[in-house]
N, C-alpha and C. Protein backbone atom coordinates (compact mmCIF):
# COMPACT_ATOMS: atom_id res chain seq x y z
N UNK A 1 70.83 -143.82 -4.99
CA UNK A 1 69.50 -143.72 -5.57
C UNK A 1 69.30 -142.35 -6.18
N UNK A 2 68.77 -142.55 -7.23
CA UNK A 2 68.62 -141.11 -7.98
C UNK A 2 67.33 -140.11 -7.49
N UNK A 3 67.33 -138.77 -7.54
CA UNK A 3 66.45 -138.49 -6.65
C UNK A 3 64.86 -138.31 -7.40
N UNK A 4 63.52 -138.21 -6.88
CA UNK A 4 62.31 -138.58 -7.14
C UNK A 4 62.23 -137.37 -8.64
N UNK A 5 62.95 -136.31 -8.69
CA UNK A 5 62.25 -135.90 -9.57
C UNK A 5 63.30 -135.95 -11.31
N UNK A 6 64.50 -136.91 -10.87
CA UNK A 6 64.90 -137.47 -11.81
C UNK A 6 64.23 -138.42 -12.37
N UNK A 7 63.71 -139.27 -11.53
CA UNK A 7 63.19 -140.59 -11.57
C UNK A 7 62.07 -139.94 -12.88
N UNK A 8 61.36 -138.66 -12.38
CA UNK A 8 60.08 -138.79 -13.35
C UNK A 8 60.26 -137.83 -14.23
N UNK A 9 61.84 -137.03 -14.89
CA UNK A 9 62.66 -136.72 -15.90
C UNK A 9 62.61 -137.86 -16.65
N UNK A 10 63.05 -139.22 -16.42
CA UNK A 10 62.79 -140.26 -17.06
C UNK A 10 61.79 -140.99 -17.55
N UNK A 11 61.04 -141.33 -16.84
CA UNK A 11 59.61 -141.65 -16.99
C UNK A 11 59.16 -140.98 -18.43
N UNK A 12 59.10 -139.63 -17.77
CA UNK A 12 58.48 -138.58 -18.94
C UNK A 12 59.24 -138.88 -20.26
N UNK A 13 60.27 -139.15 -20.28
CA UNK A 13 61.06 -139.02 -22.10
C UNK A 13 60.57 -140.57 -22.56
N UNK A 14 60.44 -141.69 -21.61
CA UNK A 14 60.57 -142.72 -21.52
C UNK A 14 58.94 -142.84 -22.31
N UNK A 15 58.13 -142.50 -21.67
CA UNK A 15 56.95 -142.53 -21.94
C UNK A 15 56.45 -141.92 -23.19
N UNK A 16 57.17 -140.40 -23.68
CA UNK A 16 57.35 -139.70 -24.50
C UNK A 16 57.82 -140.55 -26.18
N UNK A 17 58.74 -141.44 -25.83
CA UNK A 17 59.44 -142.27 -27.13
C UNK A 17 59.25 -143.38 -26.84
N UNK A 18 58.74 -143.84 -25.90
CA UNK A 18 58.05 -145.32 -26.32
C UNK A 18 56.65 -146.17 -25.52
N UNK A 19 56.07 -144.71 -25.34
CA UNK A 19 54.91 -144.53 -24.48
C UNK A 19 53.87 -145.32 -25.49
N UNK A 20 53.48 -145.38 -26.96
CA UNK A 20 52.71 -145.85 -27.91
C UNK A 20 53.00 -147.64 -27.69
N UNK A 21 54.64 -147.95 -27.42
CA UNK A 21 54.08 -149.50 -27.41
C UNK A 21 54.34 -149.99 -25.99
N UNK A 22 54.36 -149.43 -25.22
CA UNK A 22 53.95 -150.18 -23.42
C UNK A 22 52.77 -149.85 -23.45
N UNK A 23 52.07 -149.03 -24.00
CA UNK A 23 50.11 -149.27 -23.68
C UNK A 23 49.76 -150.69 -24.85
N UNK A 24 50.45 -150.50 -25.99
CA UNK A 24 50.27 -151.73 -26.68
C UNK A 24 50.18 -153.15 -26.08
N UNK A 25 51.67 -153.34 -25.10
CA UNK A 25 51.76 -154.69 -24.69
C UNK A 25 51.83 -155.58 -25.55
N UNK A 26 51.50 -157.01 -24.53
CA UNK A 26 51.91 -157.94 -24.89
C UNK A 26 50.24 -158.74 -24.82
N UNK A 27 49.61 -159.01 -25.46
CA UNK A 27 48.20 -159.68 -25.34
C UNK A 27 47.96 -160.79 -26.01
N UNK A 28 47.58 -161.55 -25.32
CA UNK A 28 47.18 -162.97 -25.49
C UNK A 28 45.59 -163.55 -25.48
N UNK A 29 45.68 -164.56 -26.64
CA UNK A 29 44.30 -164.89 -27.14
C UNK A 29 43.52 -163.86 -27.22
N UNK A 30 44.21 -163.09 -28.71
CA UNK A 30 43.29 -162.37 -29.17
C UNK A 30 42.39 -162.84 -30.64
N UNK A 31 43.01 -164.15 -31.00
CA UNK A 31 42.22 -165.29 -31.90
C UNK A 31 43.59 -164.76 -32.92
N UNK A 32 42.61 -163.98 -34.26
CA UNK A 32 43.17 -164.04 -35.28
C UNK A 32 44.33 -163.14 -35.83
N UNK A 33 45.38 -163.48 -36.59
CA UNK A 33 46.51 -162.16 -37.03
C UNK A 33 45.68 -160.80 -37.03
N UNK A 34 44.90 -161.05 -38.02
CA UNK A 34 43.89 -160.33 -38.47
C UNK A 34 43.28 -159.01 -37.03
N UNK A 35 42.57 -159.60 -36.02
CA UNK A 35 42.24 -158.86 -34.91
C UNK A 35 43.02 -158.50 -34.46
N UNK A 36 44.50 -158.94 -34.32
CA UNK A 36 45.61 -158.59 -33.34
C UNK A 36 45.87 -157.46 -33.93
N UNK A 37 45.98 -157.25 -34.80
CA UNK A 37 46.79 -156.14 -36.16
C UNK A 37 45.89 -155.37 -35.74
N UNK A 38 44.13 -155.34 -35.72
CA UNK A 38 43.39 -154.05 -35.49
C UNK A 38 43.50 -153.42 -34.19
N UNK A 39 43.66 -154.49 -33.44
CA UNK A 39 43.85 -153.76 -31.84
C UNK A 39 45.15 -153.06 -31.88
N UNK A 40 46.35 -153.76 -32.35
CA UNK A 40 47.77 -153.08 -32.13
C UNK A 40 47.30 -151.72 -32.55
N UNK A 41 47.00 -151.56 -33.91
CA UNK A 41 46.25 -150.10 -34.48
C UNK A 41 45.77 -149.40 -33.71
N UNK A 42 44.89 -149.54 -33.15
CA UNK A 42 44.14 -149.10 -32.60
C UNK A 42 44.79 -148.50 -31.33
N UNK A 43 44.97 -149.26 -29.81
CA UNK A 43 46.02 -148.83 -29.26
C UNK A 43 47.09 -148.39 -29.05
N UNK A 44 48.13 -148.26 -30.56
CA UNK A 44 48.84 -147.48 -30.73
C UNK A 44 48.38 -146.24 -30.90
N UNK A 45 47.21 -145.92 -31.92
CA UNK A 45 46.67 -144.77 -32.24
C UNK A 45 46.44 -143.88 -30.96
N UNK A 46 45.58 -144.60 -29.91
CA UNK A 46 45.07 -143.97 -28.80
C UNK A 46 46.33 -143.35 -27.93
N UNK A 47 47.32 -144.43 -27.45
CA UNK A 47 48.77 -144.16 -27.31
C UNK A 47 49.65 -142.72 -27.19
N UNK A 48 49.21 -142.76 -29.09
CA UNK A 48 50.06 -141.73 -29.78
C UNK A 48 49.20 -140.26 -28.70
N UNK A 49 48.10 -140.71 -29.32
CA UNK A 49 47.30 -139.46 -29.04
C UNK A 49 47.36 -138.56 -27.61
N UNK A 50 47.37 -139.89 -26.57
CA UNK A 50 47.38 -139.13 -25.39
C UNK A 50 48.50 -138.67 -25.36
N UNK A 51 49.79 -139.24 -25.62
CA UNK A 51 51.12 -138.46 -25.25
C UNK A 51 51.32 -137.29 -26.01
N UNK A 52 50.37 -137.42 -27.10
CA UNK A 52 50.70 -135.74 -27.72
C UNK A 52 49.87 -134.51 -27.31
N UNK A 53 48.68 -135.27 -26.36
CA UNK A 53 47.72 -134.29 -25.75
C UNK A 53 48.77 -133.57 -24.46
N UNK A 54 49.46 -134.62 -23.50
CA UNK A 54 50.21 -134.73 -22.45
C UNK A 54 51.54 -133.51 -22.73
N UNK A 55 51.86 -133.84 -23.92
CA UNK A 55 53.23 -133.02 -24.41
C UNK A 55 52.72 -131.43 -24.56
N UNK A 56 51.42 -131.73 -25.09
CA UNK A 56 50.88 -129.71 -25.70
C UNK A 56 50.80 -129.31 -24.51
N UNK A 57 50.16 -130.13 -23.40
CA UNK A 57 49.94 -129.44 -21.73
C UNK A 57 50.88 -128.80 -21.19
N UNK A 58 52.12 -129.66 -21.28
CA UNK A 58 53.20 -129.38 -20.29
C UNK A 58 53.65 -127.92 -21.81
N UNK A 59 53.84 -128.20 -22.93
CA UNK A 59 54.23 -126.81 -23.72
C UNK A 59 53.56 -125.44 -23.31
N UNK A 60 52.27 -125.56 -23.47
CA UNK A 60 51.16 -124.77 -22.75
C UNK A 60 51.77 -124.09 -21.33
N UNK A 61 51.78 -124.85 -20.45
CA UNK A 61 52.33 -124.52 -19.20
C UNK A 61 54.13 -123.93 -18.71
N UNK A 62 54.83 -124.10 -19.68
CA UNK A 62 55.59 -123.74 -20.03
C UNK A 62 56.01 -122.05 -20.07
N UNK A 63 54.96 -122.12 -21.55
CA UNK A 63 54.44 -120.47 -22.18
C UNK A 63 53.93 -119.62 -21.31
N UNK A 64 53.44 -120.16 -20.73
CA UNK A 64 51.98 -119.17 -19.49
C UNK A 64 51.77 -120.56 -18.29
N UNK A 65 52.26 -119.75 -17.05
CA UNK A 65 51.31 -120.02 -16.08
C UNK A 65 50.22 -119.57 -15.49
N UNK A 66 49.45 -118.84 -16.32
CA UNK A 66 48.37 -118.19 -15.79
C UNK A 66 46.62 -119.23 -15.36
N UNK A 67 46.37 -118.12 -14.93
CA UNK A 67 44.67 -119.23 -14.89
C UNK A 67 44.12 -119.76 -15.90
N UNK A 68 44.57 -119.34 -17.21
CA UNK A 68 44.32 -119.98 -17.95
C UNK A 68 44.58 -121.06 -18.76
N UNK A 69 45.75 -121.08 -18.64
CA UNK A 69 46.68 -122.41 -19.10
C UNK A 69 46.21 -123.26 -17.67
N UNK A 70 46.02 -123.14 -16.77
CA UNK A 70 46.02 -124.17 -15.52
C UNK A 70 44.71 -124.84 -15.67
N UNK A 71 43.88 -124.18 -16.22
CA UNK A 71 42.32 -124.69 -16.38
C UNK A 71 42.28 -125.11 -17.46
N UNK A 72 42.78 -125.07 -18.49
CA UNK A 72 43.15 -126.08 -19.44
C UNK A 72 43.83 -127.19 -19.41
N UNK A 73 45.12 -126.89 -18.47
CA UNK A 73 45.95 -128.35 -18.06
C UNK A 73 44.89 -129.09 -17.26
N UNK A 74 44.20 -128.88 -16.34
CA UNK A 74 43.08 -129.24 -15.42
C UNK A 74 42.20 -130.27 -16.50
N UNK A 75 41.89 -129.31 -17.62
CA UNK A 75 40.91 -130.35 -18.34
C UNK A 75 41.44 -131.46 -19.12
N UNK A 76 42.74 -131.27 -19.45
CA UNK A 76 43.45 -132.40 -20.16
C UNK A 76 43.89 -133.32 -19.36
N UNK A 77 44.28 -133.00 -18.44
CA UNK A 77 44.56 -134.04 -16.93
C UNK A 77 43.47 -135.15 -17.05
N UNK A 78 41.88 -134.70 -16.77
CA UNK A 78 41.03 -134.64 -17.08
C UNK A 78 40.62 -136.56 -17.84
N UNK A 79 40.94 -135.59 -19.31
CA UNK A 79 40.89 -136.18 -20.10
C UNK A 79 41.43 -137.46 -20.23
N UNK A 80 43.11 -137.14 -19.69
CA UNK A 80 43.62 -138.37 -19.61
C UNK A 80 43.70 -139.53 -18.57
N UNK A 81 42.88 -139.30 -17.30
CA UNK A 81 43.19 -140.14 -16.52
C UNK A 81 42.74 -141.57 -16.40
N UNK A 82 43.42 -142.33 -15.59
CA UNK A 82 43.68 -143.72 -16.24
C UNK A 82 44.76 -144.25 -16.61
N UNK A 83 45.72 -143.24 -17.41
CA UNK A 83 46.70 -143.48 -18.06
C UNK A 83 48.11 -143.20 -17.82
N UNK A 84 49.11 -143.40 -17.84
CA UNK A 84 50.23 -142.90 -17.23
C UNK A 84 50.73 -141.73 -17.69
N UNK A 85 50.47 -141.01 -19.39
CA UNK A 85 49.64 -139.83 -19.18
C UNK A 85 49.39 -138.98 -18.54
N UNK A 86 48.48 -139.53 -18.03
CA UNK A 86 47.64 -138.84 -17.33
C UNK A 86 48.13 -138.17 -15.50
N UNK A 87 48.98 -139.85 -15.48
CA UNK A 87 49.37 -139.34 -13.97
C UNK A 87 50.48 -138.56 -14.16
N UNK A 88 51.30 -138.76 -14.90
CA UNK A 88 52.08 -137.38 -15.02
C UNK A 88 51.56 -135.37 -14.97
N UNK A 89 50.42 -135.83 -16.10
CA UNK A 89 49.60 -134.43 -15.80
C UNK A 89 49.42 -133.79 -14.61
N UNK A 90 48.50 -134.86 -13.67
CA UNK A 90 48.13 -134.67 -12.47
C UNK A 90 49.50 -134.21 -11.29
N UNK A 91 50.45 -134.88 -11.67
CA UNK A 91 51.67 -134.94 -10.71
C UNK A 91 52.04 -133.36 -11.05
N UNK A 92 52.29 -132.64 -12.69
CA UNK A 92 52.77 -131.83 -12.84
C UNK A 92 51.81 -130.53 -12.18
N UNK A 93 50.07 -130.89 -12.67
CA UNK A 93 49.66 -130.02 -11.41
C UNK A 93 49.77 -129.90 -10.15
N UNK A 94 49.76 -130.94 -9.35
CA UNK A 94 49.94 -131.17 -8.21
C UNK A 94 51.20 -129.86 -7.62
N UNK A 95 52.29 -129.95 -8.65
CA UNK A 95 53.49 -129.04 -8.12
C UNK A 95 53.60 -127.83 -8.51
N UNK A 96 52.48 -127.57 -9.31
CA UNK A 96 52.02 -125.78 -9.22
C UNK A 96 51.03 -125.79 -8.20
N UNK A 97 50.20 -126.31 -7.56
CA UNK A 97 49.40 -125.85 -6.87
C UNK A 97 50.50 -126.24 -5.59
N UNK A 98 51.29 -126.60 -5.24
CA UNK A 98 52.11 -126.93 -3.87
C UNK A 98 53.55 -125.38 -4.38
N UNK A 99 53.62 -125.09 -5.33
CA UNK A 99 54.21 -124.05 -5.92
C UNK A 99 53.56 -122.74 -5.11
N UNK A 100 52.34 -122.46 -5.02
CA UNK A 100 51.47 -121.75 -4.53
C UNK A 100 50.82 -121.87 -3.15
N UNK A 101 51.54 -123.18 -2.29
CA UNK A 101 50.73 -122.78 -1.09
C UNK A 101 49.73 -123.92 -1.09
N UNK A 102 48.89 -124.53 -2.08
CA UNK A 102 47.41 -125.23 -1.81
C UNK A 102 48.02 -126.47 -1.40
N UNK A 103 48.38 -127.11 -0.49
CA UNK A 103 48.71 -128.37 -0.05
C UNK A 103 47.68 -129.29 -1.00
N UNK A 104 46.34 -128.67 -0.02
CA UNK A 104 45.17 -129.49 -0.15
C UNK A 104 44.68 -129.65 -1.60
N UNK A 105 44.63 -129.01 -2.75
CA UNK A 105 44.28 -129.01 -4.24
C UNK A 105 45.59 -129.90 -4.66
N UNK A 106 46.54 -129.98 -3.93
CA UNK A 106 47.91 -130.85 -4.45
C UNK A 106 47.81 -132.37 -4.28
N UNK A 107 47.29 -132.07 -3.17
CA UNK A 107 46.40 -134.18 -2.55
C UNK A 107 45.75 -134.33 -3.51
N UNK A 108 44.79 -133.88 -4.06
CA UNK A 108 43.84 -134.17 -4.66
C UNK A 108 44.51 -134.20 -6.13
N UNK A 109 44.92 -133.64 -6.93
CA UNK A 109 45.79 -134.04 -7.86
C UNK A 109 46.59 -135.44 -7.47
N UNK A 110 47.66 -135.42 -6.75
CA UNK A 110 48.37 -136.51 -6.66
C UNK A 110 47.46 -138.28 -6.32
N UNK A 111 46.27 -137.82 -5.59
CA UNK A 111 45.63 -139.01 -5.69
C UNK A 111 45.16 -138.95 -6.63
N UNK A 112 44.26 -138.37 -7.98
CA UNK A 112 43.99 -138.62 -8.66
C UNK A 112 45.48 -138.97 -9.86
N UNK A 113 46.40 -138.60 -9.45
CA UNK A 113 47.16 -139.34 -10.05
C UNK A 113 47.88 -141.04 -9.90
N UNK A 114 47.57 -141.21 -8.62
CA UNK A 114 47.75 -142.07 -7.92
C UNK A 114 46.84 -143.24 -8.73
N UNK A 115 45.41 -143.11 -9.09
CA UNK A 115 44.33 -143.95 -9.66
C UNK A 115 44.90 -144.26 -10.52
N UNK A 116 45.74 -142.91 -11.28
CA UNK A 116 45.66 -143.33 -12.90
C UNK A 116 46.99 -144.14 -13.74
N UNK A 117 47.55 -144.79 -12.65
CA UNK A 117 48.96 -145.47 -13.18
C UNK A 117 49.05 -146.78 -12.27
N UNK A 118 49.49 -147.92 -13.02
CA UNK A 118 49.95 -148.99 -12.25
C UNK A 118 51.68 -149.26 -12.05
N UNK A 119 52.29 -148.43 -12.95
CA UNK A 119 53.45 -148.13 -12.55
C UNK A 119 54.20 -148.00 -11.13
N UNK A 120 54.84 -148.86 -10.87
CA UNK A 120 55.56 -148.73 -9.01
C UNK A 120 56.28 -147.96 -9.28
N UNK A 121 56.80 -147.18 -10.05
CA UNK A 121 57.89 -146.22 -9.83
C UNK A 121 57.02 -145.15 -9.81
N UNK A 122 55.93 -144.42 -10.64
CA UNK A 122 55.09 -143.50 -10.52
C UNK A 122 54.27 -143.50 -8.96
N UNK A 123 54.15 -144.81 -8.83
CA UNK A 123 53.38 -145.06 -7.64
C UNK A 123 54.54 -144.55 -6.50
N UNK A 124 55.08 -144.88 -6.38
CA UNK A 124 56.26 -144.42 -5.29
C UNK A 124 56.20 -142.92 -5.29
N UNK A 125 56.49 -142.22 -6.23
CA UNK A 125 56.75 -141.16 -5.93
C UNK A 125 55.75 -140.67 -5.27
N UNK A 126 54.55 -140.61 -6.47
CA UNK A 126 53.24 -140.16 -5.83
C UNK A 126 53.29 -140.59 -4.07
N UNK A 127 53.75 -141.69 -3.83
CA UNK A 127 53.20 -141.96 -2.49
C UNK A 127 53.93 -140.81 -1.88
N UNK A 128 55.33 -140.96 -1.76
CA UNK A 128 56.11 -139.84 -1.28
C UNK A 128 55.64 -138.59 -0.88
N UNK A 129 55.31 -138.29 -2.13
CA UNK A 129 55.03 -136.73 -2.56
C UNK A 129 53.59 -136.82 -1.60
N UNK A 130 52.43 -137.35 -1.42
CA UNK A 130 51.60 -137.56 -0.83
C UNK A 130 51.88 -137.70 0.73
N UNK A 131 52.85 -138.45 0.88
CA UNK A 131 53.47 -138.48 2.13
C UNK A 131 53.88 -136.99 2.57
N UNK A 132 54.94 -136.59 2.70
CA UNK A 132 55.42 -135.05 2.91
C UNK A 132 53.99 -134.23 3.17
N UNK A 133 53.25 -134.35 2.22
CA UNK A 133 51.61 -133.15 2.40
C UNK A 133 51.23 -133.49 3.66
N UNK A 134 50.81 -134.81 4.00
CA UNK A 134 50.46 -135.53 4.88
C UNK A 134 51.26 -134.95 6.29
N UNK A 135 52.54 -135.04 6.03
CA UNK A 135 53.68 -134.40 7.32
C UNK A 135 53.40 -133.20 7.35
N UNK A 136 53.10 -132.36 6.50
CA UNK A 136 52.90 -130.72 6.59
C UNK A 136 51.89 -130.37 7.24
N UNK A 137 50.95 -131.32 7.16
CA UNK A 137 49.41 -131.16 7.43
C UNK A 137 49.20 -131.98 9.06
N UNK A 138 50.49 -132.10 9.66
CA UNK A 138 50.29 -133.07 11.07
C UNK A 138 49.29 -134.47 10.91
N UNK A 139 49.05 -134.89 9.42
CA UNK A 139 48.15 -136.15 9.59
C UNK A 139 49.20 -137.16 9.51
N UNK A 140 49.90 -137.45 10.94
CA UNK A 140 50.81 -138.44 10.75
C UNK A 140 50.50 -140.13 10.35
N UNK A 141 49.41 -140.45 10.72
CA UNK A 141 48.85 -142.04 10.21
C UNK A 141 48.99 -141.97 8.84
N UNK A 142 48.73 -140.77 8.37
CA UNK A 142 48.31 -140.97 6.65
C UNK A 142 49.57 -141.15 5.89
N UNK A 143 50.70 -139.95 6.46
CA UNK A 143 52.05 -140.25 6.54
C UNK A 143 52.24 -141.57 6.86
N UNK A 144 52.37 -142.19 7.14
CA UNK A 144 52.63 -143.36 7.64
C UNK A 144 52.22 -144.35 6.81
N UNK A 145 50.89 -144.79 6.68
CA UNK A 145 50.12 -145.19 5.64
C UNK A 145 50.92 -145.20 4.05
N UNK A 146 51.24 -144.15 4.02
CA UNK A 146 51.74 -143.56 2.38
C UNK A 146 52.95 -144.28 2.35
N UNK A 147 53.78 -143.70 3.08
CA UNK A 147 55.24 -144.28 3.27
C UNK A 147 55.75 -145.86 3.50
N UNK A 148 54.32 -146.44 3.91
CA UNK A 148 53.96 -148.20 4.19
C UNK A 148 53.69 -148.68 2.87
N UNK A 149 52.91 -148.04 1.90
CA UNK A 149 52.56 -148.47 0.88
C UNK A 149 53.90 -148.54 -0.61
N UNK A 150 55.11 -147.70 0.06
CA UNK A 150 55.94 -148.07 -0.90
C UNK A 150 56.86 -149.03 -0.99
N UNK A 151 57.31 -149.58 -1.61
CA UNK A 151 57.60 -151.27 -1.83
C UNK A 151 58.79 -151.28 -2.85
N UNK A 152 58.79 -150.03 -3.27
CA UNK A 152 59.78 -150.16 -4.56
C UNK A 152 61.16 -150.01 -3.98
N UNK A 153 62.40 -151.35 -4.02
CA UNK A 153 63.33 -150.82 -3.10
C UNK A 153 64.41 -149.92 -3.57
N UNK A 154 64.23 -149.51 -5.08
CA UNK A 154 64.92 -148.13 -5.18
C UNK A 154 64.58 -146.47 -4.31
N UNK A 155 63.31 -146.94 -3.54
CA UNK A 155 62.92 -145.75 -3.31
C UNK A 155 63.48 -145.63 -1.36
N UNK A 156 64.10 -146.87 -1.05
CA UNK A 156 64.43 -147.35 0.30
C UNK A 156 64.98 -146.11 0.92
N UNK A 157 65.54 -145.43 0.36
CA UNK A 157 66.64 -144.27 1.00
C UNK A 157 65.84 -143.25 1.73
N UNK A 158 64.78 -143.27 0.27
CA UNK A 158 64.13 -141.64 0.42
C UNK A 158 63.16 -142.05 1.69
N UNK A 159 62.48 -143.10 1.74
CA UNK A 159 61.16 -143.81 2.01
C UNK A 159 61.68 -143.28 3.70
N UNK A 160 62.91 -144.24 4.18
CA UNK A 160 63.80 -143.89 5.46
C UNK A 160 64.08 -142.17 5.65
N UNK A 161 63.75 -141.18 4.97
CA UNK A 161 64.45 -140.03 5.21
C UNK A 161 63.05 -139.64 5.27
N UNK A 162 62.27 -139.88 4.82
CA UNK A 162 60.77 -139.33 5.23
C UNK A 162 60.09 -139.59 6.86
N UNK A 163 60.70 -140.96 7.18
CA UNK A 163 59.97 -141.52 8.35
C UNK A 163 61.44 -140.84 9.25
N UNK A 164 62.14 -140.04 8.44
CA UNK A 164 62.80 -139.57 9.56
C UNK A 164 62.01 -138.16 9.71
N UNK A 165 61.74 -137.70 8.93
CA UNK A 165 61.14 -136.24 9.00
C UNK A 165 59.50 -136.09 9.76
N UNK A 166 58.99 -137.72 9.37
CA UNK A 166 57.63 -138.05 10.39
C UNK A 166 58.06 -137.93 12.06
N UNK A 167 59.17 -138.65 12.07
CA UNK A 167 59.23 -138.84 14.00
C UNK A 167 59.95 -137.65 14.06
N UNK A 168 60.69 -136.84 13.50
CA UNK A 168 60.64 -135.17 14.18
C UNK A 168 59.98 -134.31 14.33
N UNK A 169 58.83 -134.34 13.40
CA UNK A 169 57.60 -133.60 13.47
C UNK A 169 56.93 -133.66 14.50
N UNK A 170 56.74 -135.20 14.98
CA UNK A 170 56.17 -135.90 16.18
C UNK A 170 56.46 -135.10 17.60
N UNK A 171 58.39 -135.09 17.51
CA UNK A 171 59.12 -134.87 18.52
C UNK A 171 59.97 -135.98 18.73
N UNK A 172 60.00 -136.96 18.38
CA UNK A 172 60.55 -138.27 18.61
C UNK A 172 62.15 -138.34 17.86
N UNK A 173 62.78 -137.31 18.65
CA UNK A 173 64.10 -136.87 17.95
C UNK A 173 65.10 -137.83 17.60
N UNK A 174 65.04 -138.60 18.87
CA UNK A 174 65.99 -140.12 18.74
C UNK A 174 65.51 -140.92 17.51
N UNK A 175 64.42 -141.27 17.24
CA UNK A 175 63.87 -141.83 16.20
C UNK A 175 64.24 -141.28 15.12
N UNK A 176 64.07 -139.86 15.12
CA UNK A 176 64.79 -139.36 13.43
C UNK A 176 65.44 -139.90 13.65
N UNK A 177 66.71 -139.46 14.35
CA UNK A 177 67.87 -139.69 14.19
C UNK A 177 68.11 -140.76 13.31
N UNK A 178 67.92 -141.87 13.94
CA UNK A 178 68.31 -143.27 13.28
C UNK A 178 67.77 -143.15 11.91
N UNK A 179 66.73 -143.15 11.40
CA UNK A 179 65.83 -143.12 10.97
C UNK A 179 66.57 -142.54 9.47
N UNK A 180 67.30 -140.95 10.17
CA UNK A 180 68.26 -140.39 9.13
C UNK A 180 69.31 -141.11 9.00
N UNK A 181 70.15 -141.78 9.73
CA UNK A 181 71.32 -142.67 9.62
C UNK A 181 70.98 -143.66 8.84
N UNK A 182 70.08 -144.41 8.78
CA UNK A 182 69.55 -145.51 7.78
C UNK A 182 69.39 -144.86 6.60
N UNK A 183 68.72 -143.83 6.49
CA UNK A 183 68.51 -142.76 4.66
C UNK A 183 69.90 -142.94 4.48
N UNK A 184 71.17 -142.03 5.07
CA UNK A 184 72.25 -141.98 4.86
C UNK A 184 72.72 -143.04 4.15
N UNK A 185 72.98 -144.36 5.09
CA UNK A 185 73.91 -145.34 4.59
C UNK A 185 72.85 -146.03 3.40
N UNK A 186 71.70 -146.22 2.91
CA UNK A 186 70.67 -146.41 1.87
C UNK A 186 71.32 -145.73 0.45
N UNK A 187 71.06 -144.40 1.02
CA UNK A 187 71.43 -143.51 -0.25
C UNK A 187 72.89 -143.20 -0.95
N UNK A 188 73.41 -143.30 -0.25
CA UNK A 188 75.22 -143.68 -0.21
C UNK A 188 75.56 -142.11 -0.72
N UNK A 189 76.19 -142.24 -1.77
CA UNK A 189 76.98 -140.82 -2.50
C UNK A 189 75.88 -140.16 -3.24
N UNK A 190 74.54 -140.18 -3.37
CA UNK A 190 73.51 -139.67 -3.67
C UNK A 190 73.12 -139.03 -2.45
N UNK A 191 73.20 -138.99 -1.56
CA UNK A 191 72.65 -138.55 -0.42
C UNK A 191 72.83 -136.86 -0.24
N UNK A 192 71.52 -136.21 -0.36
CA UNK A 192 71.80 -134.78 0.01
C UNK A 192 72.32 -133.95 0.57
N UNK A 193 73.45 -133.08 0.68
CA UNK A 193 73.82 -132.59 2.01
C UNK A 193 72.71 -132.17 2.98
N UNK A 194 71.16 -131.83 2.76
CA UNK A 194 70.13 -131.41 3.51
C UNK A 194 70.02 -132.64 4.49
N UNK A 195 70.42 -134.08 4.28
CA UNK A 195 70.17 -134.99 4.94
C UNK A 195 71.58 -135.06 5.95
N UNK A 196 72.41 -134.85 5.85
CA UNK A 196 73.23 -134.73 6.87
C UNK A 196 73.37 -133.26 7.73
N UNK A 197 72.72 -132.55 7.36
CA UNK A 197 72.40 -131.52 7.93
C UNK A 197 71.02 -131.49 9.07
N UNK A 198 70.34 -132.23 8.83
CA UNK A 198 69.17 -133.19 9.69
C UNK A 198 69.80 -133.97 10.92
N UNK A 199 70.79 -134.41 10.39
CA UNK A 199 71.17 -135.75 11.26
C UNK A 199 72.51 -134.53 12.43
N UNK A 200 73.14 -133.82 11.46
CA UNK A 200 74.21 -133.15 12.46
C UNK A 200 73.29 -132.47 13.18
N UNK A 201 71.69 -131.60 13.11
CA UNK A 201 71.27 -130.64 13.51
C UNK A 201 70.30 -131.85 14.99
N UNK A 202 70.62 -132.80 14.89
CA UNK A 202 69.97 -133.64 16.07
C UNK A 202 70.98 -134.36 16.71
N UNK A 203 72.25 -133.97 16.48
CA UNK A 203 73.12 -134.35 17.25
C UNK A 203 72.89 -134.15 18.98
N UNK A 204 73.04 -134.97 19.70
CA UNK A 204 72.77 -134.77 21.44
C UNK A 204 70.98 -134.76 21.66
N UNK A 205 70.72 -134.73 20.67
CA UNK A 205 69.21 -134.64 21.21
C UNK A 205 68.54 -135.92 21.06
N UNK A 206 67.48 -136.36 22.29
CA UNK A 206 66.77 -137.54 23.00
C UNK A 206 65.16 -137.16 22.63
């Protein structure tokens, strides 16, 4: 399995070059050639627009990370949510403010990124990434919760290496354990050396 922030390396180019016709779709009984043609227009237009709002953000942020570029990315985030867009925005704030320490301003990004995509692969990560805060923050249900809600079975490996990092936090060492042995054999030759370094570092321990 490729790891979460490849996954949304892809997404992003993906969305980037053919982000204008997956908001287009596929729509039915819209009556006439005639109307279909204005909507395609139309939603392509809108399309275009957000991904080029989305693209100046991340350029912006790029150039300057200062307070000022961040309160601008903030408002374009903003702007775009709803949209997959948009949850990218939010995701990319999310990892300057977890860059800095704010767990809590990072939740709040990532759920509001969370709203703004129906995407299961965006959704996964976000859950993930939501998950881990959740483990940092000892709110293990929510952890739990997060990590329940992912479904996507490319994400099976990681999903298992999280609920291994939940029951060590706990104390429930035996439980990693396994927990990491299942990530392991999931993730196969993708598998991090940090994850067998988990599993050797709980060797003998109950």
């Amino acid at each position: 399995m490729e790891n979460e922030d490849q996954q949304v390396e892809q997404i992003k180019a993906f969305i980037k070059e053919y982000g204008p016709w997956v908001v287009a779709g596929l729509v039915i009984g819209l009556g006439s050639l005639f109307g279909w043609r204005y909507y395609q227009d139309n939603q392509l237009a809108a399309a275009q627009e957000r991904t080029e709002s989305y693209q100046n953000m991340m350029d912006s942020l790029q150039l300057s990370d200062g307070a000022e570029a961040i309160a601008q990315s903030e408002s374009v985030a903003a702007e775009l949510a709803g949209s997959e867009q948009g949850a990218l925005a939010f995701m990319q704030l999310a990892q300057l403010a977890i860059n800095t320490g704010d767990l809590e301003g990072a939740e709040g990004f990532l759920n509001n990124a969370l709203e703004s995509t129906q995407v299961s692969e965006l959704q996964a990560i976000i859950r993930v990434r939501l998950a881990r805060i959740a483990i940092a923050n000892d709110d293990f249900s929510g952890a739990e919760t997060h990590l329940n809600a992912v479904t996507n079975a490319a994400f099976e490996g990681l999903v298992s290496e999280l609920r291994g990092d939940l029951q060590f936090a706990q104390g429930n060492f035996s439980a990693a354990r396994d927990a990491y042995e299942i990530a392991a054999s999931n993730q196969g030759e993708s598998a991090s050396p940090y994850l067998q370094m988990k599993i050797d570092n709980l060797a003998g321990q109950e």
